[in-house]
PDB file of N, CA and C in Angstrom:
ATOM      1  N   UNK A   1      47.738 -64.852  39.681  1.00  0.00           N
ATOM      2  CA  UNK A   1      47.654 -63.511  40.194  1.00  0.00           C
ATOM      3  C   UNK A   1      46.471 -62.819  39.548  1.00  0.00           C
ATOM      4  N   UNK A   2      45.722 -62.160  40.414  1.00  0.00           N
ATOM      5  CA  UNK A   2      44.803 -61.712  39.721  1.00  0.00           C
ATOM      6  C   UNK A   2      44.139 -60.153  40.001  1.00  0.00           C
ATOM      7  N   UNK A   3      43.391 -59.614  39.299  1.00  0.00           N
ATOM      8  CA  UNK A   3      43.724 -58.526  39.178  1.00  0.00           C
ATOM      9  C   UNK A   3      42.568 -57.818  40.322  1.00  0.00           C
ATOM     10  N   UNK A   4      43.416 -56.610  41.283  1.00  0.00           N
ATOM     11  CA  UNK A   4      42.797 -56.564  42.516  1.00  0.00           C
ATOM     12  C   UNK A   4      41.674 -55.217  42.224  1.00  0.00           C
ATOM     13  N   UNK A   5      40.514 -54.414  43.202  1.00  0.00           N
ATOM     14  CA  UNK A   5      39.810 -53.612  42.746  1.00  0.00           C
ATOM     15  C   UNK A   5      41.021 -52.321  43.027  1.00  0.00           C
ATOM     16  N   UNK A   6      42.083 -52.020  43.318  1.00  0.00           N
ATOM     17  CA  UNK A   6      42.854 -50.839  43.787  1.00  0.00           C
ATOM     18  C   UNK A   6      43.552 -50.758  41.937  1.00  0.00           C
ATOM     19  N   UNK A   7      43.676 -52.222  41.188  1.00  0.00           N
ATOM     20  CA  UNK A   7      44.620 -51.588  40.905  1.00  0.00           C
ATOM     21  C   UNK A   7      43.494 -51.409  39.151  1.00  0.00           C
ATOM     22  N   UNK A   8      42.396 -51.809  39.259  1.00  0.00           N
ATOM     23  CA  UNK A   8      41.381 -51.491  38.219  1.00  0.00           C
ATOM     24  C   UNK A   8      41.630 -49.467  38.344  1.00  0.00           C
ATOM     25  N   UNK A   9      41.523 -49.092  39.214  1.00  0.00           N
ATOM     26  CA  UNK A   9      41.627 -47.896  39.652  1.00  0.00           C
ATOM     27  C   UNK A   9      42.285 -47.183  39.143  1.00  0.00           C
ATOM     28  N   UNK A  10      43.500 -47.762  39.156  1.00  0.00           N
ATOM     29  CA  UNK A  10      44.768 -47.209  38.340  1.00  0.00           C
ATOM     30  C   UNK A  10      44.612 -47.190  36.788  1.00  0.00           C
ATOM     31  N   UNK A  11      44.147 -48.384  36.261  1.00  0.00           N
ATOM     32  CA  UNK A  11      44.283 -48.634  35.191  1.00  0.00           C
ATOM     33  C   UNK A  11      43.075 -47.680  34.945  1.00  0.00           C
ATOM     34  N   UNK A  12      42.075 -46.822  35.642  1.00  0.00           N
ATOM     35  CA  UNK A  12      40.902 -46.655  35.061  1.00  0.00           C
ATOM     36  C   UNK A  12      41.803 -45.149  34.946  1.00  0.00           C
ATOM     37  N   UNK A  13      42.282 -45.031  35.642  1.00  0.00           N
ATOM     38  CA  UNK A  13      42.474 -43.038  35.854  1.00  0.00           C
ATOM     39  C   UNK A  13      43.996 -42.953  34.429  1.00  0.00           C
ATOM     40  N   UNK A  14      44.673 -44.203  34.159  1.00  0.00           N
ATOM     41  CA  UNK A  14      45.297 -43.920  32.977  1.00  0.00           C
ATOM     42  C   UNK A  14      44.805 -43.568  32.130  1.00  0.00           C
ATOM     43  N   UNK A  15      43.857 -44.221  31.611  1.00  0.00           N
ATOM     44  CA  UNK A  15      43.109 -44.783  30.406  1.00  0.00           C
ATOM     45  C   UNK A  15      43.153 -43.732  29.545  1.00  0.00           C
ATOM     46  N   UNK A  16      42.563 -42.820  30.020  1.00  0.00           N
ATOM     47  CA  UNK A  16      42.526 -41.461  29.499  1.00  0.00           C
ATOM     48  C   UNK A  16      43.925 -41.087  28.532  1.00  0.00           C
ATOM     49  N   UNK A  17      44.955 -41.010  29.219  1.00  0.00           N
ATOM     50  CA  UNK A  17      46.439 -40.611  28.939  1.00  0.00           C
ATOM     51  C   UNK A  17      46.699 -41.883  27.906  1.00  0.00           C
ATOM     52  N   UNK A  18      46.566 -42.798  28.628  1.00  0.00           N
ATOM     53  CA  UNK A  18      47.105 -44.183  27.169  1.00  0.00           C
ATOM     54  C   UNK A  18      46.582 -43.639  25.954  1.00  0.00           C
ATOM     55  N   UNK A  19      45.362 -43.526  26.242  1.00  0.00           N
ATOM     56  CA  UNK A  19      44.822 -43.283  24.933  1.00  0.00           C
ATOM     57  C   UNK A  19      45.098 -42.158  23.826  1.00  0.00           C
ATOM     58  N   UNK A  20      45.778 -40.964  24.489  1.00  0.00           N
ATOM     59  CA  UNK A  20      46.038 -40.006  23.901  1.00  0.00           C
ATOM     60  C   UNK A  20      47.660 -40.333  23.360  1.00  0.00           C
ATOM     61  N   UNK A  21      48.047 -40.743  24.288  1.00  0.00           N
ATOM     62  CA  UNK A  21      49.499 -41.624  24.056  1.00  0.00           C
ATOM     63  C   UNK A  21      49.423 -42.329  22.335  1.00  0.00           C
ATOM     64  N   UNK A  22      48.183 -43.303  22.618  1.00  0.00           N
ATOM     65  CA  UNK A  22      48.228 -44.201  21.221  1.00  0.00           C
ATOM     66  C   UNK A  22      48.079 -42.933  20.358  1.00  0.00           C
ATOM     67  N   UNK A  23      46.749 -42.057  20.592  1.00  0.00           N
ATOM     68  CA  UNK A  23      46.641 -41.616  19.262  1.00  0.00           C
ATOM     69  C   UNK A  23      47.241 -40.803  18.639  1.00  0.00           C
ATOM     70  N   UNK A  24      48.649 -40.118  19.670  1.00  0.00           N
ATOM     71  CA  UNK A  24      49.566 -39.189  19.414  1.00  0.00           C
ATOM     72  C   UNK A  24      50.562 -39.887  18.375  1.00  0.00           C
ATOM     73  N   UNK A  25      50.802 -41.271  18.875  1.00  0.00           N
ATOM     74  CA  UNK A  25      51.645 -41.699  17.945  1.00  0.00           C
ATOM     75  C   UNK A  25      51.239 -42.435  16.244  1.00  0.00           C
ATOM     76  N   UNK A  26      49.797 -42.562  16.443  1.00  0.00           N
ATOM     77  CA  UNK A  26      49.287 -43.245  14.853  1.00  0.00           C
ATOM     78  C   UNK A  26      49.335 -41.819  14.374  1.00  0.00           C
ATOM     79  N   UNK A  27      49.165 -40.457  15.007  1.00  0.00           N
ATOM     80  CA  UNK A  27      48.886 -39.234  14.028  1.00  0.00           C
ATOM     81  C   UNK A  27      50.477 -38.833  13.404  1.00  0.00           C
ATOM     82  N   UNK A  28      51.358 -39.321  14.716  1.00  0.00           N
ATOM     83  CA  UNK A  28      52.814 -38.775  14.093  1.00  0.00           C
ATOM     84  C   UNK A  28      53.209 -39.306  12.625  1.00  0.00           C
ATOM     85  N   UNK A  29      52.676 -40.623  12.537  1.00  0.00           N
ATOM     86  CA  UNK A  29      53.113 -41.286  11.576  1.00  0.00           C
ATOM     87  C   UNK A  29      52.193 -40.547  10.245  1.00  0.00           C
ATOM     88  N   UNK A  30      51.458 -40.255  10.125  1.00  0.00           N
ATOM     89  CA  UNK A  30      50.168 -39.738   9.433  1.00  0.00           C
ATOM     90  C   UNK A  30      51.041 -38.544   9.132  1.00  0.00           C
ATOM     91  N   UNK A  31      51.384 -37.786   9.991  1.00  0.00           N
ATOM     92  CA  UNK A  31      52.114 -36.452   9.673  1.00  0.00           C
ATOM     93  C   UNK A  31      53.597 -36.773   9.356  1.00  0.00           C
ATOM     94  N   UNK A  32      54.116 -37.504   9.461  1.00  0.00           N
ATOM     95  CA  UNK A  32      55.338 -37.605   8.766  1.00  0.00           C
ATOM     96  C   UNK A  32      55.238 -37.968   7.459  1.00  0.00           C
ATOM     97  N   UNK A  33      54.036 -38.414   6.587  1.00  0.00           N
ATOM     98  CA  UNK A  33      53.566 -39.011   5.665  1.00  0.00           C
ATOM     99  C   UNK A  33      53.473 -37.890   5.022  1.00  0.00           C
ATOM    100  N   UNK A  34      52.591 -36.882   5.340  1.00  0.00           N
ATOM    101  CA  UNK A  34      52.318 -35.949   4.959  1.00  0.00           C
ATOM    102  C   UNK A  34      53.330 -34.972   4.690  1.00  0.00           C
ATOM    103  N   UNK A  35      54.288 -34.610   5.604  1.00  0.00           N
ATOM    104  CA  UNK A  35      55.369 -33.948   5.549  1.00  0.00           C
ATOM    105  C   UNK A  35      56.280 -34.768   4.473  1.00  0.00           C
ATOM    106  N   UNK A  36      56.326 -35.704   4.304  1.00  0.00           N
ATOM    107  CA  UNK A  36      57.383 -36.190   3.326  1.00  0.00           C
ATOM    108  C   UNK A  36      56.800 -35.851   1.615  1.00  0.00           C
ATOM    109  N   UNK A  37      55.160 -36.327   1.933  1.00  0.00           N
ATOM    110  CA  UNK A  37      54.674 -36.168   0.245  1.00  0.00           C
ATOM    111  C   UNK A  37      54.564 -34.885   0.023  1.00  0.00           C
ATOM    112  N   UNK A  38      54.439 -33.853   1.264  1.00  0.00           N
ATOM    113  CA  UNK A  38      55.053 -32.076   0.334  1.00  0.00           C
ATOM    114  C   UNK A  38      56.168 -31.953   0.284  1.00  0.00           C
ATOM    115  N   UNK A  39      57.145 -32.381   0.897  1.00  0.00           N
ATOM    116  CA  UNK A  39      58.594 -32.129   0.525  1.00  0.00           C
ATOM    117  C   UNK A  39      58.845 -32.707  -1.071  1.00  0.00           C
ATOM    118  N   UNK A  40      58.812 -33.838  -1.426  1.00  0.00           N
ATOM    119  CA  UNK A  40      58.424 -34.313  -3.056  1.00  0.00           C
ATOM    120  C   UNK A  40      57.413 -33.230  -3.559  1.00  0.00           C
ATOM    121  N   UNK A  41      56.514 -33.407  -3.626  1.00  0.00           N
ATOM    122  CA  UNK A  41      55.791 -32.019  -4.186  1.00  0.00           C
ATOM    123  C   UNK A  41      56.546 -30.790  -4.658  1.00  0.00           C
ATOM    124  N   UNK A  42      57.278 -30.161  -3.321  1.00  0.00           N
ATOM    125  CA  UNK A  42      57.983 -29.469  -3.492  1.00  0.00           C
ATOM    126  C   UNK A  42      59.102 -29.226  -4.372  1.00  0.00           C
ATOM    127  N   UNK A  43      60.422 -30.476  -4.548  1.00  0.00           N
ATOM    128  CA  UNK A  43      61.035 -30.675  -5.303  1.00  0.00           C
ATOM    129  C   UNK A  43      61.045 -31.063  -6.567  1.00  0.00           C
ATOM    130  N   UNK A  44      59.302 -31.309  -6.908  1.00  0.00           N
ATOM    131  CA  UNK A  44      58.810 -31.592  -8.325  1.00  0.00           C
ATOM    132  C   UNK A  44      58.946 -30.769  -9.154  1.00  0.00           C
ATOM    133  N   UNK A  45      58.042 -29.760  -7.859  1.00  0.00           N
ATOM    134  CA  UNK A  45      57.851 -28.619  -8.513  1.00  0.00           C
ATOM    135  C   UNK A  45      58.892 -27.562  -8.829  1.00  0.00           C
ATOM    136  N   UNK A  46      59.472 -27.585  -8.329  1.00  0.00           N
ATOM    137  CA  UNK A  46      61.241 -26.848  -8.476  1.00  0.00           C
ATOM    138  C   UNK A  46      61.934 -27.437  -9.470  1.00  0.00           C
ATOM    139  N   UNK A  47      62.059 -28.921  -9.791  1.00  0.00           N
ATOM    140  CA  UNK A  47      62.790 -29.316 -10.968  1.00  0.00           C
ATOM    141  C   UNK A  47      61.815 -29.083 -12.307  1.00  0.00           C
ATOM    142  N   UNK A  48      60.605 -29.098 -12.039  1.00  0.00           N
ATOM    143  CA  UNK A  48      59.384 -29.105 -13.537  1.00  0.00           C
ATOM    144  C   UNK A  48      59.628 -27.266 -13.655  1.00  0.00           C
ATOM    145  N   UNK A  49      60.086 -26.361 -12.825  1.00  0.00           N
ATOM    146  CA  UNK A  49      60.316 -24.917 -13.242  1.00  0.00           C
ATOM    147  C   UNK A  49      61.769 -24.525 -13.669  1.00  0.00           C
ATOM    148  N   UNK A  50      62.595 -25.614 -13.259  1.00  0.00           N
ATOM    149  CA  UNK A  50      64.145 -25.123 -13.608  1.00  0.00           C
ATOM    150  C   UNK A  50      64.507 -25.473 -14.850  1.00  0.00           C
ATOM    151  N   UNK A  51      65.296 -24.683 -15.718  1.00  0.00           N
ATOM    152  CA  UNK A  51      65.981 -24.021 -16.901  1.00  0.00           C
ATOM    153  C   UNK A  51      67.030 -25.211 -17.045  1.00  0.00           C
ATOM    154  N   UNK A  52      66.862 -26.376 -17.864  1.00  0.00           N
ATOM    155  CA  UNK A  52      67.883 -27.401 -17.835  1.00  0.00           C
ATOM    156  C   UNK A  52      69.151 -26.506 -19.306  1.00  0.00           C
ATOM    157  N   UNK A  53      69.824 -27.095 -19.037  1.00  0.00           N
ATOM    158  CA  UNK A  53      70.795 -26.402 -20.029  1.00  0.00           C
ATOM    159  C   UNK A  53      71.193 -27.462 -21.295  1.00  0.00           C
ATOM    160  N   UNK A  54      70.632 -27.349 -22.384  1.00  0.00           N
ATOM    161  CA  UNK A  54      70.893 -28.472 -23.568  1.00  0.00           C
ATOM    162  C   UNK A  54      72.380 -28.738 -23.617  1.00  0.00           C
ATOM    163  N   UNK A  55      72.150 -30.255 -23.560  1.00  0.00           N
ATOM    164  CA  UNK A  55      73.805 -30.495 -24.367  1.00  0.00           C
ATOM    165  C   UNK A  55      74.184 -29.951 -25.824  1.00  0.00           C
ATOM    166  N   UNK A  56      73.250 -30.660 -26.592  1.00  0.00           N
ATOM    167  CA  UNK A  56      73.512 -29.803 -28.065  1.00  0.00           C
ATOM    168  C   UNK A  56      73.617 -28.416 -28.451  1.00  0.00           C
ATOM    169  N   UNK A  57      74.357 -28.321 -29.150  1.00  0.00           N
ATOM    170  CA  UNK A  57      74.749 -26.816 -29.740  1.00  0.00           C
ATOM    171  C   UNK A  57      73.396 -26.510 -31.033  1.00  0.00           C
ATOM    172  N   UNK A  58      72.362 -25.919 -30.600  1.00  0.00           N
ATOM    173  CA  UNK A  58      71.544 -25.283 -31.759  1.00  0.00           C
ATOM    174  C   UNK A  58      72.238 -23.996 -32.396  1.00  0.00           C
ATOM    175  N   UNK A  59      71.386 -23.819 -33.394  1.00  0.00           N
ATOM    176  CA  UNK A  59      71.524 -21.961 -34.168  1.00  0.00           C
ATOM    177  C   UNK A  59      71.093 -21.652 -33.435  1.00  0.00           C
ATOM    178  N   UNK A  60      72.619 -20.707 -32.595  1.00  0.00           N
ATOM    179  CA  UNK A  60      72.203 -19.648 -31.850  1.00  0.00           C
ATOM    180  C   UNK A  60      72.532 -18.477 -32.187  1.00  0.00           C
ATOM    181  N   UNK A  61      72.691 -17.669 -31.546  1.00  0.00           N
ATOM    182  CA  UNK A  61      73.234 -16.086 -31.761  1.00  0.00           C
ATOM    183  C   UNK A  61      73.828 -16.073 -33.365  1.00  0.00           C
ATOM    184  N   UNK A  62      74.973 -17.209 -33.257  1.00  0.00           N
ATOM    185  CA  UNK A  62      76.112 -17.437 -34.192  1.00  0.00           C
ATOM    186  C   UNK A  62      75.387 -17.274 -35.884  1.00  0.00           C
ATOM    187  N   UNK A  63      73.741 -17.838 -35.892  1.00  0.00           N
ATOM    188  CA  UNK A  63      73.722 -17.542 -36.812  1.00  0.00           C
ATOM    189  C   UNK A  63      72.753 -17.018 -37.733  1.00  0.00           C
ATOM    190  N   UNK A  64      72.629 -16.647 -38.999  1.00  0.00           N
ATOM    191  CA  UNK A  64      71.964 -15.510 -39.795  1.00  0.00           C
ATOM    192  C   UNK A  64      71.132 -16.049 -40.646  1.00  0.00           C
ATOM    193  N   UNK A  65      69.476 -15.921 -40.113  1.00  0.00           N
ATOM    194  CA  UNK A  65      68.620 -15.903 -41.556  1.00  0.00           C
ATOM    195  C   UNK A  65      68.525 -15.138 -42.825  1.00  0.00           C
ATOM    196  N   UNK A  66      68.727 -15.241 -43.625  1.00  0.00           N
ATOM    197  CA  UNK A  66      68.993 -14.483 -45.292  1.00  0.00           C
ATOM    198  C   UNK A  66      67.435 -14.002 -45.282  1.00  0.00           C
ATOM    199  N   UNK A  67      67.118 -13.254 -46.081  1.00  0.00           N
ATOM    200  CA  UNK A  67      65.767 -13.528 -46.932  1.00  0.00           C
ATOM    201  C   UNK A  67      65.218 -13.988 -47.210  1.00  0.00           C
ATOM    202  N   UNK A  68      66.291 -14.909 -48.363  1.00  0.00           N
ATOM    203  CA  UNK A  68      65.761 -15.707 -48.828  1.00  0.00           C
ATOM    204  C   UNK A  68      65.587 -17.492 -47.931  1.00  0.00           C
ATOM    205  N   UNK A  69      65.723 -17.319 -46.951  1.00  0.00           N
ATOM    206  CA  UNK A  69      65.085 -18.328 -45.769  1.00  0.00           C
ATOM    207  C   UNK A  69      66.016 -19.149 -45.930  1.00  0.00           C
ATOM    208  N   UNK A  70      67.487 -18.923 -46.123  1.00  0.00           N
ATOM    209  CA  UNK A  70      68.851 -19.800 -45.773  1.00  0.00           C
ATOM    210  C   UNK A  70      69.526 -19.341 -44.864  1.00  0.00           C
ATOM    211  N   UNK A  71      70.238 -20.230 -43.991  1.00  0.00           N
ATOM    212  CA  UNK A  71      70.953 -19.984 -42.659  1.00  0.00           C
ATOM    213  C   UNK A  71      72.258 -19.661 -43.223  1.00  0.00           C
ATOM    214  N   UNK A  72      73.020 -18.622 -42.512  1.00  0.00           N
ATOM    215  CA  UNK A  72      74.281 -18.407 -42.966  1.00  0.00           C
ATOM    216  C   UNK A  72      74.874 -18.353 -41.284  1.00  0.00           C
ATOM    217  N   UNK A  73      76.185 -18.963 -41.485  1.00  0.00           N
ATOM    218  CA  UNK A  73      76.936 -19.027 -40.153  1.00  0.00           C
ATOM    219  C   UNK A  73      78.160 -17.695 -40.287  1.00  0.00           C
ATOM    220  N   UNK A  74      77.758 -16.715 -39.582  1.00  0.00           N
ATOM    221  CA  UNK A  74      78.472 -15.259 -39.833  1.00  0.00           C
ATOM    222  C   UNK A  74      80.438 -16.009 -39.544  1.00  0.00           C
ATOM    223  N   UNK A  75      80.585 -16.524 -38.639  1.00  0.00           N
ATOM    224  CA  UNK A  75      81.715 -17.094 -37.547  1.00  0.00           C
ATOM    225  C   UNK A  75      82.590 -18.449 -39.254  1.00  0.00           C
ATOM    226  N   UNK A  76      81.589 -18.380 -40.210  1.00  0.00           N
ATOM    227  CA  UNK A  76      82.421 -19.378 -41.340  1.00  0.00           C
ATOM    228  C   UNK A  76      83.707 -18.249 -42.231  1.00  0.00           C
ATOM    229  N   UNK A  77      82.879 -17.804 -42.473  1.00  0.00           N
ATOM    230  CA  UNK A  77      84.006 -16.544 -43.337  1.00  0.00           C
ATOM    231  C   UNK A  77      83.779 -15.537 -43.069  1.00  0.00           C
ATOM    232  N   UNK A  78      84.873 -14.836 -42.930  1.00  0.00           N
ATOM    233  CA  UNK A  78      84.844 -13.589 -42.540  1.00  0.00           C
ATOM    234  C   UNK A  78      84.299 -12.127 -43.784  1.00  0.00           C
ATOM    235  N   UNK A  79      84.115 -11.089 -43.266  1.00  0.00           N
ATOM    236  CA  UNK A  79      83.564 -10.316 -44.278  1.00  0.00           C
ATOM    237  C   UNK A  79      84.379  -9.984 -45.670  1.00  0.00           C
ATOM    238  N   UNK A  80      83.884 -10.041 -46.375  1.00  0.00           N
ATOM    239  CA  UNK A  80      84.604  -9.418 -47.852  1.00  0.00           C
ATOM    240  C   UNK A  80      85.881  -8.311 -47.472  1.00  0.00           C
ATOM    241  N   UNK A  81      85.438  -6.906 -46.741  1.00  0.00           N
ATOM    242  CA  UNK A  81      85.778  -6.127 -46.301  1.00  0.00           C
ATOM    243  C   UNK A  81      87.583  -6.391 -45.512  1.00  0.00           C
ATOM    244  N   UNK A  82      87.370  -7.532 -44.401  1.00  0.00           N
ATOM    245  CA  UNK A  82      88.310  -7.658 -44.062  1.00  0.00           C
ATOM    246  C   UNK A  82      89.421  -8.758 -44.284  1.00  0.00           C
ATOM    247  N   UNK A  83      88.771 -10.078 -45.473  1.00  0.00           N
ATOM    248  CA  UNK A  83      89.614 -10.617 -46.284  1.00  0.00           C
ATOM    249  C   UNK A  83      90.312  -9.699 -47.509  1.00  0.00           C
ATOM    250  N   UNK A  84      89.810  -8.802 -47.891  1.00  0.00           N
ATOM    251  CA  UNK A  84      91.368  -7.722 -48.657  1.00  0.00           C
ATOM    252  C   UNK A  84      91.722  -7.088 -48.431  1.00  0.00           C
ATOM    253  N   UNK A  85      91.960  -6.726 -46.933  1.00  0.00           N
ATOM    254  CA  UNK A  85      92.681  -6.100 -46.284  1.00  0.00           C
ATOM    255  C   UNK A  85      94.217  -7.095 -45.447  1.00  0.00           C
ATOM    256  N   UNK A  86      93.412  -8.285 -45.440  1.00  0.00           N
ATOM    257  CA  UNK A  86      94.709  -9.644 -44.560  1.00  0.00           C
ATOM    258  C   UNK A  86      95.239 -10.055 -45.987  1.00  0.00           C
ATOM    259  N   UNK A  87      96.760 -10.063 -45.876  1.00  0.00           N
ATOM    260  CA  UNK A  87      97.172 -11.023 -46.852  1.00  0.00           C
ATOM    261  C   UNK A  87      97.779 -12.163 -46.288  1.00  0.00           C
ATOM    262  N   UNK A  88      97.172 -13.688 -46.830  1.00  0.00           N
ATOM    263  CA  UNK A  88      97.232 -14.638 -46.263  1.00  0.00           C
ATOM    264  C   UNK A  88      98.642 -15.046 -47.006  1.00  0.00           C
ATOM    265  N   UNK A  89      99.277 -15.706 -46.501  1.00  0.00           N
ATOM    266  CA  UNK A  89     100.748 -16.510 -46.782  1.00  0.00           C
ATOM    267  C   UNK A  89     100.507 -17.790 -46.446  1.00  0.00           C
ATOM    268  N   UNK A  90     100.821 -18.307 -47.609  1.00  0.00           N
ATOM    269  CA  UNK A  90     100.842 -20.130 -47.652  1.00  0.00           C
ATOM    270  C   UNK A  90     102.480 -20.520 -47.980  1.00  0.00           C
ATOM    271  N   UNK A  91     102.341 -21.744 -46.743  1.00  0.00           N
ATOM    272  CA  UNK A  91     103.637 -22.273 -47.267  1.00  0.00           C
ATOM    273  C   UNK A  91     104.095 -23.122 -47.841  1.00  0.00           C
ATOM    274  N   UNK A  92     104.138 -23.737 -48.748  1.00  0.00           N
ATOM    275  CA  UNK A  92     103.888 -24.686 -49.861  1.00  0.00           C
ATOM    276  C   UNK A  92     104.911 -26.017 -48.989  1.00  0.00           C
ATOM    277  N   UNK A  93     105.814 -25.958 -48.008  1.00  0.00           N
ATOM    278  CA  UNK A  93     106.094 -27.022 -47.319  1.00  0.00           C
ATOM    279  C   UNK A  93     105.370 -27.587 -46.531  1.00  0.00           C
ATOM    280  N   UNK A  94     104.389 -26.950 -45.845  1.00  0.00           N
ATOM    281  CA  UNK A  94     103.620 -26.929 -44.775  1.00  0.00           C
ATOM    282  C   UNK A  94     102.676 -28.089 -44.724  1.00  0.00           C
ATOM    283  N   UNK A  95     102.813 -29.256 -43.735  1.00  0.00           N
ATOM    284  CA  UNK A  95     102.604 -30.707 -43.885  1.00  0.00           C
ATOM    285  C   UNK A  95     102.900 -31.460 -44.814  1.00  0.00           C
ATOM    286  N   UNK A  96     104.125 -31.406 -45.314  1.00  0.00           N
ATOM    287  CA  UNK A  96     104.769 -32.390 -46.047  1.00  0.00           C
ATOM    288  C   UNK A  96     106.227 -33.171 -45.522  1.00  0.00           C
ATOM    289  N   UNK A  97     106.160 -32.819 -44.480  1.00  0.00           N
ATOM    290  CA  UNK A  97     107.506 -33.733 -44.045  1.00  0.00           C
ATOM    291  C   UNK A  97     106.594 -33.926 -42.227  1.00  0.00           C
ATOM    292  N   UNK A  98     106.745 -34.713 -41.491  1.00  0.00           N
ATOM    293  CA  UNK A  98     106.938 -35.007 -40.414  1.00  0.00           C
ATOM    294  C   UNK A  98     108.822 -35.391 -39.444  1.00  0.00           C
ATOM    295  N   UNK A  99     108.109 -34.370 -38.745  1.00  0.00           N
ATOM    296  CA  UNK A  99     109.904 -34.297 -37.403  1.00  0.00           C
ATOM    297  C   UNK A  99     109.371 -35.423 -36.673  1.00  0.00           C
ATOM    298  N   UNK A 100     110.742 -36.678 -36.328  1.00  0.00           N
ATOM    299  CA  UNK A 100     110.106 -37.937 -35.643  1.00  0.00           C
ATOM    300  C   UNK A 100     111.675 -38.240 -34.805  1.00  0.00           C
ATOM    301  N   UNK A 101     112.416 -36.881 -34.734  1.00  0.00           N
ATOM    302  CA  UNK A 101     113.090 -36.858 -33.922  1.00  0.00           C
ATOM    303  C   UNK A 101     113.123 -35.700 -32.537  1.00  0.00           C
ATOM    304  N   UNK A 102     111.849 -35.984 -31.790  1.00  0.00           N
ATOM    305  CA  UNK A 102     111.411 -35.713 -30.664  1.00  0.00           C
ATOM    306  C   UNK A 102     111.089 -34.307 -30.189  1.00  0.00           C
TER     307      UNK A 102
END
């Protein structure tokens, strides 16, 4: 079968459209490329600005530089002031026997 002058014709008046056809689809891919490496970009940049929250417990608030450039933890003992005002009661039994009947 071979190819007749009617249907060169056809193929000539596509040509045009194929071609825009191909190059519509190598650009989609080009732009989906593109669209994907700013979306990363994007989320880089959002995690390299966000406030991670430390696991460890540093000196915080809780505690007090002296003068003399020693840390004091306010939350260890309480003030002079309001230890002689509490009177503490000890009970001289108090963890010396264990209850092991339920």
């Amino acid at each position: 079968m071979s190819v007749q002058p009617i249907d060169l014709q056809n193929l000539f008046l596509r040509l045009d459209q194929v071609g825009r056809e191909q190059a519509a689809q190598q650009e989609a891919a080009l732009h989906q490329q593109q669209v994907t490496a700013s979306e990363i970009e994007h989320k880089t940049l959002q995690q390299e600005h966000k406030i991670n929250r430390s696991s460890e417990a540093d000196e915080g608030p809780t505690s007090v530089k002296d003068d003399d450039g020693s840390h004091n933890r306010q939350d260890q003992s309480p003030p002079e002031e309001q230890q002689d005002d509490q009177e503490i009661i000890h009970d001289p039994e108090l963890g010396k026997h264990i209850d092991i009947s339920g």
